[in-house]
Protein backbone atom coordinates (compact mmCIF):
# COMPACT_ATOMS: atom_id res chain seq x y z
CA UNK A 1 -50.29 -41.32 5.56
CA UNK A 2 -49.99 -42.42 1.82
CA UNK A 3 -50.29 -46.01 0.17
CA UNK A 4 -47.09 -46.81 -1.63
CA UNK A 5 -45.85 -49.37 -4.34
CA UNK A 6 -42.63 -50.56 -3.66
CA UNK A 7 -40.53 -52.46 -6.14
CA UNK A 8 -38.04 -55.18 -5.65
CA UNK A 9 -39.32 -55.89 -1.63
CA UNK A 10 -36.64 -58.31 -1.01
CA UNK A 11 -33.74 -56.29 -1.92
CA UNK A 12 -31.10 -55.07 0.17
CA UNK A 13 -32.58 -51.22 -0.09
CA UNK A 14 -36.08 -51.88 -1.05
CA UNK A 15 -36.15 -54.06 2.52
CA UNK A 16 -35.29 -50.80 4.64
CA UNK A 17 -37.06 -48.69 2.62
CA UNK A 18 -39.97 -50.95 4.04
CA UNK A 19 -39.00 -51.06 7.40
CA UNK A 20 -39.16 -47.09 6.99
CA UNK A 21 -41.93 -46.60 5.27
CA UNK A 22 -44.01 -48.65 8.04
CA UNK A 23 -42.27 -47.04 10.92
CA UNK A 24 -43.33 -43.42 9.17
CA UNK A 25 -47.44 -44.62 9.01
CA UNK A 26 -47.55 -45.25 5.65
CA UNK A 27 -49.22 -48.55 3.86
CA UNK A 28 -47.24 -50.59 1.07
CA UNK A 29 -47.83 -52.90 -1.26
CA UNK A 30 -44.19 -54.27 -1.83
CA UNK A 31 -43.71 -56.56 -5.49
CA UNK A 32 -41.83 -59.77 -5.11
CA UNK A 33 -41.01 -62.59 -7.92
CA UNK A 34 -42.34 -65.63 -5.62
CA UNK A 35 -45.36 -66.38 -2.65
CA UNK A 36 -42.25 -67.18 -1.07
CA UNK A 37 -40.29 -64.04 -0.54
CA UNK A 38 -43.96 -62.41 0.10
CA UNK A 39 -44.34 -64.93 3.15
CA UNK A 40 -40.67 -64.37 4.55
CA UNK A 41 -41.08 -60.47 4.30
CA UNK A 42 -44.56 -60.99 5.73
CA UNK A 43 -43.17 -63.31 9.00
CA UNK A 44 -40.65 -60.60 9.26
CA UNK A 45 -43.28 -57.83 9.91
CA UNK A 46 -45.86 -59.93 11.93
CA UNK A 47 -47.40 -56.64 13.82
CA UNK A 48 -48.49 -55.31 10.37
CA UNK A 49 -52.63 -56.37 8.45
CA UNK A 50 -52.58 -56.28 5.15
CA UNK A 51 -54.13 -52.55 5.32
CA UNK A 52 -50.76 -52.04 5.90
CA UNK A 53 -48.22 -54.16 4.01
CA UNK A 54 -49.68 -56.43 0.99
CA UNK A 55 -48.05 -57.85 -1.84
CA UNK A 56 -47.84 -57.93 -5.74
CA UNK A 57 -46.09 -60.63 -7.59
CA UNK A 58 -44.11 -59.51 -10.35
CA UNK A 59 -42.15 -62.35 -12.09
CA UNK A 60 -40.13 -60.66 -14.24
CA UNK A 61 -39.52 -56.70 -14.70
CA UNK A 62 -38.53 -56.42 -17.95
CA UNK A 63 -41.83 -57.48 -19.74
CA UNK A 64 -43.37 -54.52 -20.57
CA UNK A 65 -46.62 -55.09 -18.96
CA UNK A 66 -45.11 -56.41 -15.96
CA UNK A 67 -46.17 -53.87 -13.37
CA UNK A 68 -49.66 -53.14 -15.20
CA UNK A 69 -51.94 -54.79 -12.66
CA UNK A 70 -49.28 -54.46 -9.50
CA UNK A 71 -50.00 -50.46 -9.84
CA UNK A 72 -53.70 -50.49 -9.62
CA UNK A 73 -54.73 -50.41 -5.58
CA UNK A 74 -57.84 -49.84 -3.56
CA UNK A 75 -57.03 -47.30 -1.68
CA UNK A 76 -54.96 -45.95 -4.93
CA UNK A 77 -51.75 -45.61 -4.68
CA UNK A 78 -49.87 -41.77 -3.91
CA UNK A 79 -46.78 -41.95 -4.01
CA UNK A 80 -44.50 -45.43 -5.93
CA UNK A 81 -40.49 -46.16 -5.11
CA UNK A 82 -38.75 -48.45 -7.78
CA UNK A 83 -35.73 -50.01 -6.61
CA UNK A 84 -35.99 -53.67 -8.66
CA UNK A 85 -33.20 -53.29 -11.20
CA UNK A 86 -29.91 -55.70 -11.42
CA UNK A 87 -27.08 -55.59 -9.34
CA UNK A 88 -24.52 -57.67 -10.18
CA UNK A 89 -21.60 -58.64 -12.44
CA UNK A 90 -21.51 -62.20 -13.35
CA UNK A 91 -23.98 -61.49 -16.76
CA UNK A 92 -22.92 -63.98 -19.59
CA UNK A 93 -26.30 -61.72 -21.92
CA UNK A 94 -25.15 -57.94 -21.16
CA UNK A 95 -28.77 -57.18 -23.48
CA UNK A 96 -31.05 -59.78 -21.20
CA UNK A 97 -29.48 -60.05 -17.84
CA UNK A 98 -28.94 -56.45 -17.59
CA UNK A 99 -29.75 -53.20 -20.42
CA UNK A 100 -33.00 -55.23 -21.19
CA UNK A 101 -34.58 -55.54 -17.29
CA UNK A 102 -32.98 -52.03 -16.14
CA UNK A 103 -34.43 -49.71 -19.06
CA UNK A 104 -37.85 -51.95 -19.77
CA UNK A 105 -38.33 -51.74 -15.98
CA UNK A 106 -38.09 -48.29 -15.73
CA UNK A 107 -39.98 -47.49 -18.62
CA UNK A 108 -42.80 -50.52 -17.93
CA UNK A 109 -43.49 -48.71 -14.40
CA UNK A 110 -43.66 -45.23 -15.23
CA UNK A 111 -46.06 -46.28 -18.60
CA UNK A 112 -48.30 -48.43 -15.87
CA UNK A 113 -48.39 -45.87 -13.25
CA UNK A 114 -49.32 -43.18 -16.08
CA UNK A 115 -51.94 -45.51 -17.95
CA UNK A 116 -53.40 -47.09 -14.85
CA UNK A 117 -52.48 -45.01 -11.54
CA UNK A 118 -53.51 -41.45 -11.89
CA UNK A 119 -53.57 -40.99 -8.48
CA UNK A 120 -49.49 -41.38 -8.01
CA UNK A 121 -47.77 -37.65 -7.83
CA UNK A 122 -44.67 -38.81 -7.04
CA UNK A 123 -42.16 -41.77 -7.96
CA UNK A 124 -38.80 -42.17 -6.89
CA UNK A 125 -35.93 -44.08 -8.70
CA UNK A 126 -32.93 -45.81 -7.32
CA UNK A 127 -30.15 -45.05 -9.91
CA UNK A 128 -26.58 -45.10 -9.32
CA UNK A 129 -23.63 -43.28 -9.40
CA UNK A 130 -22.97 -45.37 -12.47
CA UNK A 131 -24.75 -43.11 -14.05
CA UNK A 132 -22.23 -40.41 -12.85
CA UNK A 133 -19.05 -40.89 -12.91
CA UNK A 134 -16.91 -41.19 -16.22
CA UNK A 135 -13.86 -43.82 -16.09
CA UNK A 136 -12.20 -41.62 -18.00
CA UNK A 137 -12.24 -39.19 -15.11
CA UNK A 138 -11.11 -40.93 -12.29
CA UNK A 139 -9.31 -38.81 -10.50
CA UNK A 140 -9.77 -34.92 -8.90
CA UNK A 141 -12.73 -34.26 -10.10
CA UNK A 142 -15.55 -33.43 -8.11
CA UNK A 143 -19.00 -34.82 -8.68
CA UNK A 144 -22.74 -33.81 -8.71
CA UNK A 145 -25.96 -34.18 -9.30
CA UNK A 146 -25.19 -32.09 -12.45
CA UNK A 147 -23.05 -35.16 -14.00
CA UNK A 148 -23.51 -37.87 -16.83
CA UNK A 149 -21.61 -41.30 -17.19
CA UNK A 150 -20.94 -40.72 -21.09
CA UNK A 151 -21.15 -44.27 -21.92
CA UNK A 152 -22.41 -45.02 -25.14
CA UNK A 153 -24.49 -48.39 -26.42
CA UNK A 154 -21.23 -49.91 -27.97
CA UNK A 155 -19.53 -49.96 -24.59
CA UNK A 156 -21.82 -51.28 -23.03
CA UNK A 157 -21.23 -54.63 -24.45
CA UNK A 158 -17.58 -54.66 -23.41
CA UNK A 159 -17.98 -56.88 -20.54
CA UNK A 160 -20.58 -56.68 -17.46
CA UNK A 161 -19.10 -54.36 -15.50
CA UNK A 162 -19.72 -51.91 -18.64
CA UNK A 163 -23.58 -53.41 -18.84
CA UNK A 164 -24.23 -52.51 -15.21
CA UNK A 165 -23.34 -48.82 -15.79
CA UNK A 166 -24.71 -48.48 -18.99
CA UNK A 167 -27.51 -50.52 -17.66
CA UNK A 168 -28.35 -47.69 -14.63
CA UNK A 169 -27.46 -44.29 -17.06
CA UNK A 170 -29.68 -45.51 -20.05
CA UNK A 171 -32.34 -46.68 -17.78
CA UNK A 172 -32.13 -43.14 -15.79
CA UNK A 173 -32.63 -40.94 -19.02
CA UNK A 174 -35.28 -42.83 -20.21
CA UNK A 175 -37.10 -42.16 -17.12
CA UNK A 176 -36.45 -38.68 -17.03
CA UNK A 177 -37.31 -38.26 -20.96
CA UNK A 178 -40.61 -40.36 -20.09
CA UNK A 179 -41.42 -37.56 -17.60
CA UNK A 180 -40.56 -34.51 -20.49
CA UNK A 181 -42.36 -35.68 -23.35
CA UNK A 182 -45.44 -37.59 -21.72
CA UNK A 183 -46.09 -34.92 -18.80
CA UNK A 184 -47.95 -37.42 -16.79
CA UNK A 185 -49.81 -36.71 -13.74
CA UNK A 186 -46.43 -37.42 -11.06
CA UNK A 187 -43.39 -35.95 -10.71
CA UNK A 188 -40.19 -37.85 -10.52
CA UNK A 189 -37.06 -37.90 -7.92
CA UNK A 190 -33.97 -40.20 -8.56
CA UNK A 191 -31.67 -41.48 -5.68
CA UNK A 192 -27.84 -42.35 -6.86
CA UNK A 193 -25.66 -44.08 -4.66
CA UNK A 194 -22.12 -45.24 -4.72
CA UNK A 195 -21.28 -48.32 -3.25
CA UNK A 196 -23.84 -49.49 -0.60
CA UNK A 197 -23.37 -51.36 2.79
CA UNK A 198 -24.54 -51.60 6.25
CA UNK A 199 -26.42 -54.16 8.05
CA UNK A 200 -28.05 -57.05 6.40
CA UNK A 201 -31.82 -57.36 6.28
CA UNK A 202 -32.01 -60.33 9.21
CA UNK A 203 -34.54 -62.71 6.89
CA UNK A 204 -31.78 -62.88 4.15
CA UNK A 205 -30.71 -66.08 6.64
CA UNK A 206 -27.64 -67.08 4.49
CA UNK A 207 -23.82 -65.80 4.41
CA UNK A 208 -23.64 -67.12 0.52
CA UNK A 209 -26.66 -65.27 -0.94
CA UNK A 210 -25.28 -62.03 0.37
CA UNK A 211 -26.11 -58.47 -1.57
CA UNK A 212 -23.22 -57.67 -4.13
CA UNK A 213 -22.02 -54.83 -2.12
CA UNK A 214 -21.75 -56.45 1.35
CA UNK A 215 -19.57 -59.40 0.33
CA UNK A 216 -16.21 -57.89 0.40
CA UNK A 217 -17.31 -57.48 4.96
CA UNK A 218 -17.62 -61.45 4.77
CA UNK A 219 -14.83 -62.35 2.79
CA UNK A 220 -12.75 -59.97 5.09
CA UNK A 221 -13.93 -61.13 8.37
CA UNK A 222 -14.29 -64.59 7.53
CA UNK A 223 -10.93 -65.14 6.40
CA UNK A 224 -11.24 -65.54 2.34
CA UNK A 225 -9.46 -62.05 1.79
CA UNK A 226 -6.68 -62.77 4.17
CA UNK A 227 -4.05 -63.25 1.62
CA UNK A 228 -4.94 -60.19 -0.20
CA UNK A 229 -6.88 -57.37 0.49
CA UNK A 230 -9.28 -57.03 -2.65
CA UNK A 231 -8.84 -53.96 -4.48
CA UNK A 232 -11.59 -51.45 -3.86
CA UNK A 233 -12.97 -50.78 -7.13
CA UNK A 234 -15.68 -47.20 -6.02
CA UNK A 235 -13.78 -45.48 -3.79
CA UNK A 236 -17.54 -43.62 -1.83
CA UNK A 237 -19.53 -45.72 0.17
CA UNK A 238 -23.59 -45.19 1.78
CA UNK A 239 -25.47 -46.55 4.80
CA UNK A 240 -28.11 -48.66 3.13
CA UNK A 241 -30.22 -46.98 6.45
CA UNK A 242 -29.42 -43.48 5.10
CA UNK A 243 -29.86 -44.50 1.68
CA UNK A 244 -33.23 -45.96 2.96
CA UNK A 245 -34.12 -42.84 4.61
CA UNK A 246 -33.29 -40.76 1.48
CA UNK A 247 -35.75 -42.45 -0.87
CA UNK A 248 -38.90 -42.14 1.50
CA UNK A 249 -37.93 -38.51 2.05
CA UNK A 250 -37.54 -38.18 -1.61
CA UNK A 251 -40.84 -39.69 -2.09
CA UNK A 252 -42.66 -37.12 1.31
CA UNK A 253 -40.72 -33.81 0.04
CA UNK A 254 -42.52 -31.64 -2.38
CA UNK A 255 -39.49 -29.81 -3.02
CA UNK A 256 -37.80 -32.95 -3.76
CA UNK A 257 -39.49 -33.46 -7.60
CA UNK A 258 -38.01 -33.02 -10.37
CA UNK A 259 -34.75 -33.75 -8.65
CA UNK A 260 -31.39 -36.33 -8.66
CA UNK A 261 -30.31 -36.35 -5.33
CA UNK A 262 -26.16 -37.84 -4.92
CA UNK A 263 -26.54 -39.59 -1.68
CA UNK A 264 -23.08 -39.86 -0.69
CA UNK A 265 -21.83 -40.53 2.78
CA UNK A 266 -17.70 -40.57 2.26
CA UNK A 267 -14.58 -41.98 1.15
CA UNK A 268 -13.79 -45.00 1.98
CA UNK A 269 -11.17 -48.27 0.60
CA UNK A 270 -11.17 -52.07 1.68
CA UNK A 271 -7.89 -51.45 3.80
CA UNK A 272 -9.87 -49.15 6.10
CA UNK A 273 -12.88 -52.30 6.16
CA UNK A 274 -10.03 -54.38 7.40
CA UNK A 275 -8.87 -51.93 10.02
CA UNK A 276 -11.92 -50.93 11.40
CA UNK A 277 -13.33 -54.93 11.42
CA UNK A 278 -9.55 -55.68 13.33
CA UNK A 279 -9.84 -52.37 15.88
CA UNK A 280 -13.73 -53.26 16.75
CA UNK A 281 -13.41 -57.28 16.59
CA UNK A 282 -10.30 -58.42 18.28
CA UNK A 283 -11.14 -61.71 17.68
CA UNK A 284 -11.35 -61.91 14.14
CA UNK A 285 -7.90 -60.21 13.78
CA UNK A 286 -6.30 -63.04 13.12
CA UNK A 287 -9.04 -63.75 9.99
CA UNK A 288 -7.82 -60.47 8.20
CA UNK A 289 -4.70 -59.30 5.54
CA UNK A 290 -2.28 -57.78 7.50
CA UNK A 291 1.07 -55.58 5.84
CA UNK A 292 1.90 -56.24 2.41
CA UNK A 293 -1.52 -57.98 2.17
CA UNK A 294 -3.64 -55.02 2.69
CA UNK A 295 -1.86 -52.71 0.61
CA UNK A 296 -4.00 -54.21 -2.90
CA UNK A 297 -6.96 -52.64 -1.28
CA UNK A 298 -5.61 -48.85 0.09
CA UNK A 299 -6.40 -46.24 -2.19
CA UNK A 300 -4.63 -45.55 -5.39
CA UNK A 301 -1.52 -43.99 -5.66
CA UNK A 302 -2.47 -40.83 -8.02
CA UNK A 303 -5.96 -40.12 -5.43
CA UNK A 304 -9.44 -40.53 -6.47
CA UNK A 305 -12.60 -38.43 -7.29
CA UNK A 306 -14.59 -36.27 -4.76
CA UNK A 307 -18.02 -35.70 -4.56
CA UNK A 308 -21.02 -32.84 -3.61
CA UNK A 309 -23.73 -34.20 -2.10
CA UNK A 310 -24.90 -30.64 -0.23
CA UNK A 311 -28.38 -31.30 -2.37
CA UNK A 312 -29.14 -34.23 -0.50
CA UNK A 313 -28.65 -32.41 2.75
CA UNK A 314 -30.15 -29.66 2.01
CA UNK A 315 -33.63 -30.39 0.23
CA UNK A 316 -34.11 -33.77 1.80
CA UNK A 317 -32.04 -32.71 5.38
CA UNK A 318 -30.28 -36.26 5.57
CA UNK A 319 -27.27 -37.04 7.70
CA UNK A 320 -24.47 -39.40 7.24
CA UNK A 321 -23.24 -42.44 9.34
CA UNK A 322 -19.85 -43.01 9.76
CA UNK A 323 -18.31 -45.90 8.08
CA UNK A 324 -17.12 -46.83 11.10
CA UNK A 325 -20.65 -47.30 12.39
CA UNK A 326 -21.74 -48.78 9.14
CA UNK A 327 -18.61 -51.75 9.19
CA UNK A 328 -19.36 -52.33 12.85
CA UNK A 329 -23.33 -52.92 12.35
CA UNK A 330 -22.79 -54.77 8.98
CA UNK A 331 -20.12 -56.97 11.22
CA UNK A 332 -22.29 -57.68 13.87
CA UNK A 333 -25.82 -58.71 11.59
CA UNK A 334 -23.68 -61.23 9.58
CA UNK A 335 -22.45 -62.63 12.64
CA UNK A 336 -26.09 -62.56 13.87
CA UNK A 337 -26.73 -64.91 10.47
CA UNK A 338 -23.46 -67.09 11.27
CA UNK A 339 -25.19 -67.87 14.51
CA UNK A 340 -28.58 -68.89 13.28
C-alpha cells in the first residue's frame, strides 16, 4: 500500500483515478478548491476513514506555492498523480485562464514535492495528446510517444483552442526539464490522452456542468445535435476507466519512470456516437441527426492520423474498451443523472 496525493479530486479523471486507487489498498489525500467538493467526494466514498481518503484544499494551482503545504503528509507521501490542469475552450485570458495555471501547476508541484516531500519516488502527469500531434500533420501519419506538438509561444495566443495545446506541451517539457536539471529524489511518468469519455462520475448530479469531452453524448442523445451532427474535431478517443487505470499503473510500475505513455484506445467520429446511441437506445432515435445531418460529423474526406500506443500495453499491460462499450455506459450514467 502507498499514500498518494492526488490533484484536481473532482475532475472527470482524477475522480476514477480515486475510485482506483481505493479499490487497489492505497490511501489518498485528494486536493479540491472548496470544503464543498471535499464533502461531496467524501459522501460519495462513505466506507472509507480518513486513514484512507483525506483532503487538501488548494484554491488556485497556478500560485506558485500552491501545493507547498498539500504535499507534506503524516504518513509521507510515496507516490503523487497530478491531473488539475484546464480543460476547456471558452478562455477570453489565453496567459491566465490557461498557459499561466497549466505550466505554474506543473512546475509549483514538482518544486513542492522536491523541497518538501522527499519521500515521493514517483509522480505521474496527465498531459495530452495536445502535446503530440502537429496540425500541420493531420493526416497519415502515425503517432508516438516519440512526438512533439511544435507549437511555439506566438501561437499560442491565436485563439483558445491554440492556448489549450500550447497550454499541455509547454507545461509537459517543463516538467520533464524540472526532472533533468534538478535530479530530485522521484522519477516522473506522463499519461497523454486523446479525447476522453465514458461514464460520468455519479456526484457530478447535473447534465449542464458536464466534463468538456462528454458533452457532444448529451447534446446527441438529448436532441440539441439533431439538426447537425457536430464535426468531430480529434478523431482517437479513451475510456476515462482505462485512462484511470493507466495513471495508477503508471504510478505502481517501476519500469514505468522516466516514461510518456500514449494511451490510446481507437478511432472514432461523432457519426459513429450517433449510431451506436440509435442501435443501443431505440428510444432516443428519434432525438438524433439522421442522413444528410450526420454527415458534418463522419470522418474527413482525405483520412486522418494513426497512432502507436504498443508502450502503453506493453510496460503498463492495459487493455482497451470498445467505444461501443464506452458510448453505451456514458449513455446510461447521464440518463442515471436525468433521473435524479
Amino acid at each position: 500500500m502507498t499514500r498518494f496525493l492526488l490533484t484536481g479530486g473532482s475532475g472527470f479523471i482524477a475522480a476514477n483515478v480515486l475510485d482506483i486507487l481505493l479499490e487497489r489498498g492505497h490511501s489518498v489525500v485528494t486536493t479540491v478548491r472548496s470544503l464543498q467538493k471535499a464533502q461531496a467526494i467524501k459522501a460519495a466514498h462513505p466506507r472509507f476513514g480518513k486513514d484512507r481518503l483525506d483532503f487538501a484544499i488548494v484554491e488556485d494551482i497556478a500560485q506558485p506555492d500552491a501545493f507547498d503545504q498539500a504535499v507534506i503528509s503524516d504518513p509521507p507521501f510515496g507516490a503523487v498523480i497530478h491531473t488539475a490542469s484546464p480543460y476547456h475552450f471558452n478562455a477570453t485570458d489565453v496567459k491566465k485562464e490557461m498557459l499561466d495555471p497549466a505550466i505554474i501547476g506543473t512546475t509549483g508541484i514538482l518544486k513542492a514535492i522536491k523541497n518538501n516531500a522527499p519521500s515521493v519516488k514517483r509522480v505521474v502527469i496527465t498531459s495530452s495528446t495536445a502535446a503530440m500531434l502537429d496540425q500541420a500533420q493531420s493526416v497519415g501519419k502515425i503517432y508516438s510517444e516519440a512526438d512533439w506538438n511544435p507549437i511555439t509561444e506566438a501561437e499560442a495566443y491565436e485563439g483558445p483552442a491554440n492556448g489549450y495545446r500550447a497550454s499541455k506541451t509547454f507545461a509537459e517539457r517543463a516538467a520533464w526539464d524540472f526532472v533533468a536539471q534538478e535530479s530530485p529524489n522521484f522519477t516522473l511518468a506522463v499519461c497523454n490522452p486523446p479525447l476522453v469519455l465514458g461514464p460520468i462520475v455519479h456526484y457530478l448530479n447535473s447534465l449542464s456542468a458536464l466534463n468538456t469531452s462528454n458533452q457532444r453524448t448529451r447534446d446527441l442523445m438529448t436532441g440539441a445535435a439533431k439538426a447537425s451532427c457536430p464535426p468531430t474535431g480529434n478523431y482517437l478517443f479513451v475510456d476515462v476507466r482505462d485512462l484511470a487505470l493507466a495513471h495508477v499503473l503508471a504510478a505502481e510500475k517501476d519500469e514505468a519512470g522516466g516514461k510518456r505513455f500514449f494511451v490510446v484506445s481507437g478511432h472514432f467520429c461523432n457519426k459513429e456516437i450517433a449510431e451506436i446511441i440509435g442501435d443501443a437506445f431505440p428510444e432516443l432515435k428519434e432525438n438524433l441527426p439522421s442522413g444528410e445531418a450526420l454527415k458534418p460529423g463522419g470522418y474527413p474526406e482525405k483520412g486522418t492520423y494513426g497512432f502507436d500506443n504498443a508502450r502503453s500495453k506493453s510496460v503498463l499491460g492495459l487493455t482497451y474498451r470498445s467505444l461501443r462499450e464506452t458510448i453505451v455506459d456514458t449513455v446510461k450514467s447521464l440518463q442515471a443523472v436525468e433521473e435524479q
